[in-house]
N, C-alpha and C. Protein backbone atom coordinates (compact mmCIF):
# COMPACT_ATOMS: atom_id res chain seq x y z
N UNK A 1 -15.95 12.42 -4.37
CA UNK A 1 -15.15 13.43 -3.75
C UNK A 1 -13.69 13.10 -4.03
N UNK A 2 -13.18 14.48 -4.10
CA UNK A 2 -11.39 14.15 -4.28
C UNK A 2 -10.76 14.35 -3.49
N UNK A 3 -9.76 14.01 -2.79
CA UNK A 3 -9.12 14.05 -1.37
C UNK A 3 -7.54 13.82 -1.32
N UNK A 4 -7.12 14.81 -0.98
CA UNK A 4 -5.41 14.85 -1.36
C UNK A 4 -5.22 14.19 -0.10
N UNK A 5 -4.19 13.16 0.21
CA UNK A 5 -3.89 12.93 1.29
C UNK A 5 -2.03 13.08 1.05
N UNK A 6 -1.84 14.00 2.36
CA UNK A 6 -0.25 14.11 2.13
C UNK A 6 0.47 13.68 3.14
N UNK A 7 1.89 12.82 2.91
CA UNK A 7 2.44 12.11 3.74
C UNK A 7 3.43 13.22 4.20
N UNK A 8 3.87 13.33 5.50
CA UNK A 8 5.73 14.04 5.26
C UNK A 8 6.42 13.36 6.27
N UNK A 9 7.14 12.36 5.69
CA UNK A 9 7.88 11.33 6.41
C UNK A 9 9.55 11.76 7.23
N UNK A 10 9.68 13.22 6.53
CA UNK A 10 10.61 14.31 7.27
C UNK A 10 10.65 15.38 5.96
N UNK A 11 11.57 16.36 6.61
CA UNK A 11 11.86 17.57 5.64
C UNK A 11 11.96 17.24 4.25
N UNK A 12 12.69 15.68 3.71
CA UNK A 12 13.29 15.52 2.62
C UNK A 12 12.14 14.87 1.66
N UNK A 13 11.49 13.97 2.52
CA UNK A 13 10.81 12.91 2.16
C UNK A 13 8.97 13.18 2.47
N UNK A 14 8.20 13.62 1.03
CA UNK A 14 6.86 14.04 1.48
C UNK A 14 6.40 12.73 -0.12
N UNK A 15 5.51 12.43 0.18
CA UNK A 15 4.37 11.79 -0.79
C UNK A 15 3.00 12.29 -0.83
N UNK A 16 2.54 12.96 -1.79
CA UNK A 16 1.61 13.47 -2.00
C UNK A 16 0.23 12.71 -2.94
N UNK A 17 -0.69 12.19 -2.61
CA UNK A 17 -1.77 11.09 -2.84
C UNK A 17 -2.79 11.41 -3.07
N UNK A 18 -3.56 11.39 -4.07
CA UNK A 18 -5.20 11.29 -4.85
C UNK A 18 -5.69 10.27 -4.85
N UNK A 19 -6.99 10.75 -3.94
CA UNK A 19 -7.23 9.48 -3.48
C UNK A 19 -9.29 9.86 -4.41
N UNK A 20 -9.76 9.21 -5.50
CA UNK A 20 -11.09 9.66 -5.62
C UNK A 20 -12.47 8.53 -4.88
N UNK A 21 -12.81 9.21 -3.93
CA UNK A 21 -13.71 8.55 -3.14
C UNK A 21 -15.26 8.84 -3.54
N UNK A 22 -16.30 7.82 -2.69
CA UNK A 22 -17.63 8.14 -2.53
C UNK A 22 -18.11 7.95 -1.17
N UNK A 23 -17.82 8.32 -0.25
CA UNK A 23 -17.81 8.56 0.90
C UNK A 23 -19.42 8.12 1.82
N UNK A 24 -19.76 6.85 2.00
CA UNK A 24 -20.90 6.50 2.81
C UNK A 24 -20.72 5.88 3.62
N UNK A 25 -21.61 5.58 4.36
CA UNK A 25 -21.42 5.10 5.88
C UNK A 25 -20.55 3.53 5.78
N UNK A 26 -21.42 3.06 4.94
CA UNK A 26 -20.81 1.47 4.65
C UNK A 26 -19.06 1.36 4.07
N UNK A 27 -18.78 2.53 3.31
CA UNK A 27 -17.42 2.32 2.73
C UNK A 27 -16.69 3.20 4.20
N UNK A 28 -16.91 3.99 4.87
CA UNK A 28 -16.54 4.54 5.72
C UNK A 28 -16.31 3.30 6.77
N UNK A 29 -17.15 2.64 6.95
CA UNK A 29 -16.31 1.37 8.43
C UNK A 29 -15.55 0.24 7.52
N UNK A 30 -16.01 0.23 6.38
CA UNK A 30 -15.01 -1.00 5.73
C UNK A 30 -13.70 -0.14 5.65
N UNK A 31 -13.52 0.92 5.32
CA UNK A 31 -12.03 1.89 5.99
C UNK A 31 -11.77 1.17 6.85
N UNK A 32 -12.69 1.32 8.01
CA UNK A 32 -11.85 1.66 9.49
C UNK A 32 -11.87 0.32 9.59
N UNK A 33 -12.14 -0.82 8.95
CA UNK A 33 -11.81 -2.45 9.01
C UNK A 33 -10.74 -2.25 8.60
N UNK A 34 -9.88 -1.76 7.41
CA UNK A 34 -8.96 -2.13 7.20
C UNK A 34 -7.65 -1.26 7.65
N UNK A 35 -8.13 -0.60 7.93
CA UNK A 35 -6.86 0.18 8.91
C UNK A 35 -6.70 -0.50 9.94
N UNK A 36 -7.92 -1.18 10.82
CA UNK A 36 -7.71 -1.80 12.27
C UNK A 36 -7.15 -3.31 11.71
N UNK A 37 -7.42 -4.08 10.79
CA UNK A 37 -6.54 -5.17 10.45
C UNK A 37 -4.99 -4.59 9.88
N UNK A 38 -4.57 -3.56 8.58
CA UNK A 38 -3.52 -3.32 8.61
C UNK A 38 -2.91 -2.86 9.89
N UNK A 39 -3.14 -2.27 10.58
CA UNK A 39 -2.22 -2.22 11.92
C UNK A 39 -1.84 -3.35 12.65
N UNK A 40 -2.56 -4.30 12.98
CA UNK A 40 -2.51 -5.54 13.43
C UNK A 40 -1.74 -6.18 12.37
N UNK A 41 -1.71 -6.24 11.23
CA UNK A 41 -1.15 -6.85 10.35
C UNK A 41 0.40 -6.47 10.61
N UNK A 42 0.56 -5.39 10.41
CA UNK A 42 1.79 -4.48 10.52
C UNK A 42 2.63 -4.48 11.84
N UNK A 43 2.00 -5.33 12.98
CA UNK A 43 2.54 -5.03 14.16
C UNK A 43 2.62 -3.58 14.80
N UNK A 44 2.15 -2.86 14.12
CA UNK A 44 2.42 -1.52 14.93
C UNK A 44 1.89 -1.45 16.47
N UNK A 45 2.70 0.06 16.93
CA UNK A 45 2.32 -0.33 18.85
C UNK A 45 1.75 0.99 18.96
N UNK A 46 0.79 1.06 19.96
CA UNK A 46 0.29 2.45 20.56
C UNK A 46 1.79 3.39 20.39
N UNK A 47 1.13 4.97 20.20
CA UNK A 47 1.77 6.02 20.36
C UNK A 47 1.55 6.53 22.18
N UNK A 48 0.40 5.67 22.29
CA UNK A 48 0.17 6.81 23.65
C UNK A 48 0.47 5.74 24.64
N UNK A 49 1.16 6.22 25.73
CA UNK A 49 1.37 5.40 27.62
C UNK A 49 0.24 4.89 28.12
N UNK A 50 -0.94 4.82 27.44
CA UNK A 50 -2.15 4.91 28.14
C UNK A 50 -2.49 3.48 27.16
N UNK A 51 -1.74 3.51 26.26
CA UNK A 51 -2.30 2.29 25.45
C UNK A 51 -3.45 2.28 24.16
N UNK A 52 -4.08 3.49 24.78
CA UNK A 52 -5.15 3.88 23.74
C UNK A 52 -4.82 4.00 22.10
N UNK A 53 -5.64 3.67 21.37
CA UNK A 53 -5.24 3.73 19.96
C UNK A 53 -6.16 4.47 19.46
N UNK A 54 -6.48 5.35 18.46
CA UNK A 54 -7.48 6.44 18.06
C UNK A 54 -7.02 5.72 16.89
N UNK A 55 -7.99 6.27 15.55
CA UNK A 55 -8.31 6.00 14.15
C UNK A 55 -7.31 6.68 13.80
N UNK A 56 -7.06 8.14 13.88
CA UNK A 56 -5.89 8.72 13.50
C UNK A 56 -4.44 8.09 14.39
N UNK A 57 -4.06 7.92 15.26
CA UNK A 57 -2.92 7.16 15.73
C UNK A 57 -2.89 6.03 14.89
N UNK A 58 -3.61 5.03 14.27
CA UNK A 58 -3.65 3.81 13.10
C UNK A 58 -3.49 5.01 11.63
N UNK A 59 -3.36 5.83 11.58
CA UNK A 59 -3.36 6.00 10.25
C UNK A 59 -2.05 6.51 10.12
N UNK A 60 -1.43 7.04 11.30
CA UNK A 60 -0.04 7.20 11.57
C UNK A 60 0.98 6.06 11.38
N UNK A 61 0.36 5.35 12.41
CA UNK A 61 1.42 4.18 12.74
C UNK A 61 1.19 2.98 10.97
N UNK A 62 0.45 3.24 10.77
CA UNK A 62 0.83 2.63 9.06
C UNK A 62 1.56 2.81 8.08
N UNK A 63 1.32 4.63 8.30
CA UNK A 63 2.22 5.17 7.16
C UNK A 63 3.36 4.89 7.33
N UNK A 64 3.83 5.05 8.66
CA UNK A 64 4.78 5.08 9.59
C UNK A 64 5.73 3.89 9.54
N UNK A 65 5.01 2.38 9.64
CA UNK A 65 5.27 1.68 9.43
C UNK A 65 5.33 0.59 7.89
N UNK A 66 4.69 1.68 6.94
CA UNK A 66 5.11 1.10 5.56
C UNK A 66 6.36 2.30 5.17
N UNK A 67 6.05 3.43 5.50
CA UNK A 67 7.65 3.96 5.00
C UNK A 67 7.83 4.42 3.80
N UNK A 68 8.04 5.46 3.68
CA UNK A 68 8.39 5.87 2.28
C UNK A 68 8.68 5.46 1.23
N UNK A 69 9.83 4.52 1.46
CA UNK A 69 10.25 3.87 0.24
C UNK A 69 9.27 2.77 0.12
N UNK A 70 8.24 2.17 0.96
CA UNK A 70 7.30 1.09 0.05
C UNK A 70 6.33 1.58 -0.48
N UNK A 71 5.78 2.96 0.44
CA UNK A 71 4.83 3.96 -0.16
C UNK A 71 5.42 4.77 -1.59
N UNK A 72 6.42 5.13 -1.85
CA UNK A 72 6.74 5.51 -3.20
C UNK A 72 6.58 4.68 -4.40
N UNK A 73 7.23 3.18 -4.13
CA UNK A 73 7.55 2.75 -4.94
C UNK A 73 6.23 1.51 -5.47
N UNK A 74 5.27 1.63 -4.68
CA UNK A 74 4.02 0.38 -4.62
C UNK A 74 2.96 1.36 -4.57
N UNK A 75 2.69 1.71 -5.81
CA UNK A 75 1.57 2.30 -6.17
C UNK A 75 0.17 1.86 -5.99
N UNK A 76 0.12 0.97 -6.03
CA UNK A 76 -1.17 0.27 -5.76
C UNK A 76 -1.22 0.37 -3.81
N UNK A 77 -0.46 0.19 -3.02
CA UNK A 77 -0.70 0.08 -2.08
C UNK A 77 -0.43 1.26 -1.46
N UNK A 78 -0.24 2.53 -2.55
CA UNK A 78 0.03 3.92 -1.60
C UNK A 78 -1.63 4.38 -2.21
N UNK A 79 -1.82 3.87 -3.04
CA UNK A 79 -3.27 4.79 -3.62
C UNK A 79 -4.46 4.04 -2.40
N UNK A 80 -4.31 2.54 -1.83
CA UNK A 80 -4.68 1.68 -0.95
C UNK A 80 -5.31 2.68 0.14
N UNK A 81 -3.63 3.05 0.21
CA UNK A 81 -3.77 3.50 1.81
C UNK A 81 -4.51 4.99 1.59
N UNK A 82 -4.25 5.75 0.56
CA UNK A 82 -4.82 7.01 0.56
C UNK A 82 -6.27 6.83 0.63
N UNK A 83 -6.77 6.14 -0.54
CA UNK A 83 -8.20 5.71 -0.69
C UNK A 83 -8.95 5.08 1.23
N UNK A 84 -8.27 4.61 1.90
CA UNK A 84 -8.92 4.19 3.20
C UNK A 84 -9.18 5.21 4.03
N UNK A 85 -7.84 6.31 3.97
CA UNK A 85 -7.68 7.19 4.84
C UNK A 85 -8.89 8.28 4.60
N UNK A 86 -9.01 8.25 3.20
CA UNK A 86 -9.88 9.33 2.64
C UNK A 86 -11.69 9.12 3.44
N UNK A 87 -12.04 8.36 2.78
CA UNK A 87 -12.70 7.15 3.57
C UNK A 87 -13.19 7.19 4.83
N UNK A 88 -12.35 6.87 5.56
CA UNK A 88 -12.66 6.79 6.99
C UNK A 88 -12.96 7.76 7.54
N UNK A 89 -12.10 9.05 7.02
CA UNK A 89 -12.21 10.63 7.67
C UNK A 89 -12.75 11.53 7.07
N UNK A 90 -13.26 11.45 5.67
CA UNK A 90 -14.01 12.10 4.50
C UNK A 90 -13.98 13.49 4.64
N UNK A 91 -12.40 13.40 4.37
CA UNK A 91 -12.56 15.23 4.23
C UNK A 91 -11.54 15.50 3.44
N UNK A 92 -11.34 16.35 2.61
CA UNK A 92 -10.85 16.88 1.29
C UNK A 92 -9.62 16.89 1.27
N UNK A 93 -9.10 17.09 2.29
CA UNK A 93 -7.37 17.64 2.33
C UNK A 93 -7.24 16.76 3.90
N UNK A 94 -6.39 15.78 3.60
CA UNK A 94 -5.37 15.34 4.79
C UNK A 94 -3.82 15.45 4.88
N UNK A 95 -3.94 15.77 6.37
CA UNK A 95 -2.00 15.69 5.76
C UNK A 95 -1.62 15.13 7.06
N UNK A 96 -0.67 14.06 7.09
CA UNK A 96 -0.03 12.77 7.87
C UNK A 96 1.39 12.99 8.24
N UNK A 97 1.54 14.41 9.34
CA UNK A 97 2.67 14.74 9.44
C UNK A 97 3.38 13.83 10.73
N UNK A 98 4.30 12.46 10.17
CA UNK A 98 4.91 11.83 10.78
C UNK A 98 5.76 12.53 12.07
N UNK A 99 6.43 13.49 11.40
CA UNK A 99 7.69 13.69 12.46
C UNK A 99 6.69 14.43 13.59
N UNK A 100 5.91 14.84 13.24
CA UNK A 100 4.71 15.54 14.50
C UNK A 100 3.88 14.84 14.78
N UNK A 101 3.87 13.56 14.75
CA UNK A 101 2.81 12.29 14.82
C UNK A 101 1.37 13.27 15.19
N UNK A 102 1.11 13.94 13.70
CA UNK A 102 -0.43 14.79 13.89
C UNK A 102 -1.28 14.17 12.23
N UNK A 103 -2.30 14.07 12.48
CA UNK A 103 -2.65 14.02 11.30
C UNK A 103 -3.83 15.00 11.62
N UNK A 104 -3.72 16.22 10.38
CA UNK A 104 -4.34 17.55 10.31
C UNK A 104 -5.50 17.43 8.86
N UNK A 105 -6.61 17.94 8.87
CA UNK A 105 -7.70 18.33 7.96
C UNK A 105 -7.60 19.56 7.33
């Protein structure tokens, strides 16, 4: 499967990502392993007062916290992150709208 995953880090700043997956149960939680260690890795903090962290709130707070300019310029670790995201959520079209901390299908 092919899976666009799109960043928009504001009006100016969007990264747009091909990510080509095979989408099974087993590559689907080794995703969600490495999103739940990159976040931890990354220090990132809950979005929500409640503390709660959702799979999509970690896929935020990564992008979020690698940033455009390391996601532009580190190809290997923007195709990384697309390829996990794809992965974990296995659906064709993602888009990782930062300034609306939403990530939409």
């Amino acid at each position: 499967m092919q899976s666009t995953v799109v960043i928009v880090f504001n009006k100016h700043q969007t990264l747009n990502l091909v990510a080509d997956v095979e989408p099974d149960n087993a590559a689907a939680q080794a995703a969600r392993d490495w999103l739940d260690e990159t976040w931890a890795r990354l220090g990132c903090e809950p979005f929500r007062l409640s503390g709660k962290v959702l799979l999509l709130d970690k896929i935020l707070g990564i992008a979020d916290s690698l940033g455009y300019t390391e996601l532009s310029q580190n190809q290997d670790l923007a195709e990384q992150f697309a390829q996990q995201t794809a992965l974990s959520l296995n659906k064709p079209h993602i888009n990782v709208d930062l300034p609306g901390r939403v990530v939409g299908f």
